[in-house]
N, C-alpha and C. Protein backbone atom coordinates (compact mmCIF):
# COMPACT_ATOMS: atom_id res chain seq x y z
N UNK A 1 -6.46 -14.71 25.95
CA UNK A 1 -6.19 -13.88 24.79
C UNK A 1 -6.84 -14.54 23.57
N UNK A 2 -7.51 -13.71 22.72
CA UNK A 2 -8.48 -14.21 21.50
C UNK A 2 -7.26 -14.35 20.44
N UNK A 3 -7.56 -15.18 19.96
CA UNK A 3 -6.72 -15.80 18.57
C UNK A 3 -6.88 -14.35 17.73
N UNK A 4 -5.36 -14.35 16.82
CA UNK A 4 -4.88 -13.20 16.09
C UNK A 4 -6.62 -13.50 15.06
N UNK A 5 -6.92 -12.62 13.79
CA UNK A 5 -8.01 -13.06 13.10
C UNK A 5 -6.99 -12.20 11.73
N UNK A 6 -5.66 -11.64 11.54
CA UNK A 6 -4.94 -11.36 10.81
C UNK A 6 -4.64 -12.09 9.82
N UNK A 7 -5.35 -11.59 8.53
CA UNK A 7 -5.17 -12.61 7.21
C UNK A 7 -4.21 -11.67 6.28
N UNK A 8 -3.49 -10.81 6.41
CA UNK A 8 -2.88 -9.61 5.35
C UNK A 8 -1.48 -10.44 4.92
N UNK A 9 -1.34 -10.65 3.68
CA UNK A 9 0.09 -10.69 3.43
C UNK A 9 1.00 -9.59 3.47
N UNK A 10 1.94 -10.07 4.52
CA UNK A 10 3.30 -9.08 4.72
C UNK A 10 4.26 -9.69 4.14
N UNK A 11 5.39 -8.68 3.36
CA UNK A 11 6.60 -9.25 3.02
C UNK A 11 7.34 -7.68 3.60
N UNK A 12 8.79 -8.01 4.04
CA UNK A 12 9.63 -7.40 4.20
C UNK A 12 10.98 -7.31 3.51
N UNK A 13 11.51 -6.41 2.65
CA UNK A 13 12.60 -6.06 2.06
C UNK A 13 13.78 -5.41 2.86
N UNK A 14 14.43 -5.76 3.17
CA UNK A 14 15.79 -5.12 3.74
C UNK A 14 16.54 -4.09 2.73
N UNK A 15 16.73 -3.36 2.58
CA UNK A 15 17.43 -2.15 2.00
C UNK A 15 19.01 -1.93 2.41
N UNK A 16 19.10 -1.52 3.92
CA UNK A 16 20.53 -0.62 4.18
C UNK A 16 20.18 -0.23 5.15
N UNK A 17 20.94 0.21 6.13
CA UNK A 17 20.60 0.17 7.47
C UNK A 17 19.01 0.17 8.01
N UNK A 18 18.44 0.82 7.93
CA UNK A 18 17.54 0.95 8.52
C UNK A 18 16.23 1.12 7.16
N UNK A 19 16.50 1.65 6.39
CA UNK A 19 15.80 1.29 4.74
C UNK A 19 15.07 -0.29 4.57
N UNK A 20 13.86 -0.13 4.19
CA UNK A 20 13.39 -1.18 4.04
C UNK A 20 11.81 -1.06 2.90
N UNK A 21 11.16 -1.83 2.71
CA UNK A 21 10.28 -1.91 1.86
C UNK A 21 9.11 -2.89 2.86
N UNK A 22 7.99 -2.22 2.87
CA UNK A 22 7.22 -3.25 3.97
C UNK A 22 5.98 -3.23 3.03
N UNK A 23 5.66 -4.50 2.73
CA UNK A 23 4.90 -4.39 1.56
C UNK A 23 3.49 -5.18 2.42
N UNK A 24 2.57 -4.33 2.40
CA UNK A 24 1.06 -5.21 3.28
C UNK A 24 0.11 -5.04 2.24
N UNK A 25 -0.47 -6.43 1.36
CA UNK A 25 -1.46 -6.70 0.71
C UNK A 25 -1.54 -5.64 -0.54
N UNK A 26 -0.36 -5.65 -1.00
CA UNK A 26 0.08 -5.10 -2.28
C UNK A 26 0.51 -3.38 -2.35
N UNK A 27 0.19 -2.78 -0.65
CA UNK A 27 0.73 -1.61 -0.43
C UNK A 27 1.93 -1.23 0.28
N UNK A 28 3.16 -0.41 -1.04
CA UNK A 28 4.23 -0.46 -0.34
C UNK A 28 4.99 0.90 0.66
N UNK A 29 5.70 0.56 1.51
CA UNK A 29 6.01 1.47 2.78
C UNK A 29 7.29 1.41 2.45
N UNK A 30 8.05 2.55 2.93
CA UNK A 30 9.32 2.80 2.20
C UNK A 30 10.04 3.74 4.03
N UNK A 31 10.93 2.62 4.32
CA UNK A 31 11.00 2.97 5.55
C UNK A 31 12.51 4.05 5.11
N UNK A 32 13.18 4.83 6.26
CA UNK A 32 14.43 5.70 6.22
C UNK A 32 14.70 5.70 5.13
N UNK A 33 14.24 6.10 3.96
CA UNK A 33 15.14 5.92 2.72
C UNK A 33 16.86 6.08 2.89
N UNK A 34 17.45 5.45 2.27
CA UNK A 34 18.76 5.77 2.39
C UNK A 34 19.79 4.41 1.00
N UNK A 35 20.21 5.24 0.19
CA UNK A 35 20.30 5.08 -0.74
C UNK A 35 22.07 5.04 -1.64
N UNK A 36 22.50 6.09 -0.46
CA UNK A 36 24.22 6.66 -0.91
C UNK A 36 24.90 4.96 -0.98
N UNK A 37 25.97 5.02 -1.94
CA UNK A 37 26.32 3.89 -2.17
C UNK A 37 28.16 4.01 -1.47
N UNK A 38 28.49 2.71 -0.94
CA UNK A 38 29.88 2.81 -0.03
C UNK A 38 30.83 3.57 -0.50
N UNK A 39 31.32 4.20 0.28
CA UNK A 39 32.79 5.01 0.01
C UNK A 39 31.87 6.60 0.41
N UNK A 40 30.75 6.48 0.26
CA UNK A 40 30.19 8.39 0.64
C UNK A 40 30.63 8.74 2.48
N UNK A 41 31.04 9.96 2.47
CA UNK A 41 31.46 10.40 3.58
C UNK A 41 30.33 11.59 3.96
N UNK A 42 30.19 11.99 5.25
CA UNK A 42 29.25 12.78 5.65
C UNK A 42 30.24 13.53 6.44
N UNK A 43 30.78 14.57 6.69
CA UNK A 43 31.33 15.63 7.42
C UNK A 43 30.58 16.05 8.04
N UNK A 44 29.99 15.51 9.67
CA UNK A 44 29.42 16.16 10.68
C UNK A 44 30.33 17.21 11.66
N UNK A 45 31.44 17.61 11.09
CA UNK A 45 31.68 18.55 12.42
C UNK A 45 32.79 18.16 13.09
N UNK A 46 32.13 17.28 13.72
CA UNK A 46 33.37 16.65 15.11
C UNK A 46 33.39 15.32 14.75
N UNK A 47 33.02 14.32 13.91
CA UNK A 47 32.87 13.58 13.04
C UNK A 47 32.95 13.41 12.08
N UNK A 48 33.36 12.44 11.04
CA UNK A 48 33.07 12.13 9.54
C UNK A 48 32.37 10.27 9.86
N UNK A 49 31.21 10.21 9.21
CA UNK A 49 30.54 9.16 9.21
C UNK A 49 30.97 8.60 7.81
N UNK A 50 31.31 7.05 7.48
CA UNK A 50 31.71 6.92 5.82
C UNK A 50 30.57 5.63 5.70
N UNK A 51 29.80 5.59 4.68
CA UNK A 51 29.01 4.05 4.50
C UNK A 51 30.27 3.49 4.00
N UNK A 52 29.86 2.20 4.49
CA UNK A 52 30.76 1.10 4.07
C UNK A 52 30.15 0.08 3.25
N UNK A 53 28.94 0.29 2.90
CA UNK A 53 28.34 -0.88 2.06
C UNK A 53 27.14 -0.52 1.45
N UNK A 54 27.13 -0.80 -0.20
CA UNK A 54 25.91 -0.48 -1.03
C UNK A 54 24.65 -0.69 -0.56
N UNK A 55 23.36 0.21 -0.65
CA UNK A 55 22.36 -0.57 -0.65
C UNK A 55 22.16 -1.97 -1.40
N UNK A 56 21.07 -3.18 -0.73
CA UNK A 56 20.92 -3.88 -1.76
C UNK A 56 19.99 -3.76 -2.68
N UNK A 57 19.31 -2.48 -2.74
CA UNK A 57 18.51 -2.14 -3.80
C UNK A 57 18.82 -1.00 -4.60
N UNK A 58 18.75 -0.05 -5.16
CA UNK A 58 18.87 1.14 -5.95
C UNK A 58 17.79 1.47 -6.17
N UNK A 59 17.52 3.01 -6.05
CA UNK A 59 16.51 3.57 -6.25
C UNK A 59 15.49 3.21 -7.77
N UNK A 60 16.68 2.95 -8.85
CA UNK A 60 15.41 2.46 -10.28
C UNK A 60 14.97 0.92 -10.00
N UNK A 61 15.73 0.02 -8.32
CA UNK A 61 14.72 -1.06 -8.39
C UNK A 61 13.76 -1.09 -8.10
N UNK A 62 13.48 0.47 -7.25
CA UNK A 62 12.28 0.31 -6.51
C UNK A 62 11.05 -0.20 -7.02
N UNK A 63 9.72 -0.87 -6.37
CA UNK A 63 8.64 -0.98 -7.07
C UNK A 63 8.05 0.34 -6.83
N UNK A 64 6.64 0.66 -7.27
CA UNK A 64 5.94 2.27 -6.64
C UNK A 64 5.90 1.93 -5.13
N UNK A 65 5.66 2.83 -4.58
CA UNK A 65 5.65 3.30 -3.40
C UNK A 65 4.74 4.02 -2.89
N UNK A 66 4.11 3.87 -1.59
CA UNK A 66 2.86 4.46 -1.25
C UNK A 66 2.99 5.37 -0.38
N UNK A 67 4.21 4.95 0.24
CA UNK A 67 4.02 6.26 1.77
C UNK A 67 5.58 6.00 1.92
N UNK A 68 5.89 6.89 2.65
CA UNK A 68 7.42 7.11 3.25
C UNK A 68 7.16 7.17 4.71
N UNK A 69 8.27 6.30 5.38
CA UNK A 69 8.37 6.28 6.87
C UNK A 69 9.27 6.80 7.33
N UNK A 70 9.26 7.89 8.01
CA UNK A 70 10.68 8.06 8.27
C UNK A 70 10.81 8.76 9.96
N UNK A 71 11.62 7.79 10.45
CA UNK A 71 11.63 7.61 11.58
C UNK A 71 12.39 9.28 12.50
N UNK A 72 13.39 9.57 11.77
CA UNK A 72 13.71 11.29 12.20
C UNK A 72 14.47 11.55 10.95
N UNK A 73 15.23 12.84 10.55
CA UNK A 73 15.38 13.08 9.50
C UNK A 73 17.11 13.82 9.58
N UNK A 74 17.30 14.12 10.68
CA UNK A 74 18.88 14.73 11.03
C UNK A 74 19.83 14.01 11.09
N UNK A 75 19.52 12.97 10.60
CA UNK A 75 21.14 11.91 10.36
C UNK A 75 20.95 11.25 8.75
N UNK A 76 22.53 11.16 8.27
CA UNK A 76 21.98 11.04 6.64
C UNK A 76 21.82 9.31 6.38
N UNK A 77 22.30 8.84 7.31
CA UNK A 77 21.95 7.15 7.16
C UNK A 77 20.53 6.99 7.52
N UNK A 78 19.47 7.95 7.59
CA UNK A 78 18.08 8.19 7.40
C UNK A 78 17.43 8.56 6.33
N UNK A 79 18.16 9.41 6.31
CA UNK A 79 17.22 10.29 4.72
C UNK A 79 18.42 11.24 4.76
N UNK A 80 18.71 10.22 3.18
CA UNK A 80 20.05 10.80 2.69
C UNK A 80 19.78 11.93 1.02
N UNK A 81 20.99 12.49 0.96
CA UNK A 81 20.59 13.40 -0.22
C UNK A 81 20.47 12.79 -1.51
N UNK A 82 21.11 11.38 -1.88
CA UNK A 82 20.57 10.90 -2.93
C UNK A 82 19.04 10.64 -2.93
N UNK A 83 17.76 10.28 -2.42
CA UNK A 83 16.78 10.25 -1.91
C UNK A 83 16.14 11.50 -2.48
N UNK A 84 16.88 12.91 -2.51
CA UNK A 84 16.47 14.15 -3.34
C UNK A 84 16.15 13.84 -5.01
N UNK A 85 16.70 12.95 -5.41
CA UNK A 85 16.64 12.75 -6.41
C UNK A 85 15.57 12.14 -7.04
N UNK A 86 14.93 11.31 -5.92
CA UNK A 86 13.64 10.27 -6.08
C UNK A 86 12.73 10.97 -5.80
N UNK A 87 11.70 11.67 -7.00
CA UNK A 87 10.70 12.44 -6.89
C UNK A 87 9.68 11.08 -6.10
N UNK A 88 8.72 12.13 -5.65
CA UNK A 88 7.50 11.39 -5.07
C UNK A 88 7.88 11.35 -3.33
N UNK A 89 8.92 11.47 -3.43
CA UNK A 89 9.81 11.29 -1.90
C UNK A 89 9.93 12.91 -1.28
């Protein structure tokens, strides 16, 4: 196997569950947004889902943002409705 030849600085931000910030050589990736802060409840039906813990970022910390990742979109600990609020998204 040939040696990696990968020179890009990566940093990774942790967000909230699955939310994250993946920042490669000054371009940033904005994984599941998810944003609702603890105590929000989701009424699925045959379920109620409740977050139990703030993001550690807030949407006005964000830096800009280049692209959105989002892995599926039918669960709100993915792409939640505060997230409506963050134009560009």
């Amino acid at each position: 196997m040939a040696a990696s030849t990968f020179k890009s600085s990566v940093n990774i931000t942790h967000i909230s569950t699955a939310a994250a910030i993946i920042e490669i050589d000054g371009v940033n990736l904005l994984t599941d947004p998810f944003f609702s802060g603890a105590g929000t409840e989701w009424d699925l039906g045959i379920i109620v889902l409740k977050n139990s813990v703030t993001p550690a970022l807030a949407l006005h910390d964000l830096p800009p943002i280049d692209a959105v990742l989002l892995s599926h979109e039918d669960h709100p600990d993915n792409l939640d409705e505060v997230v409506g609020m963050f134009e560009g998204c």
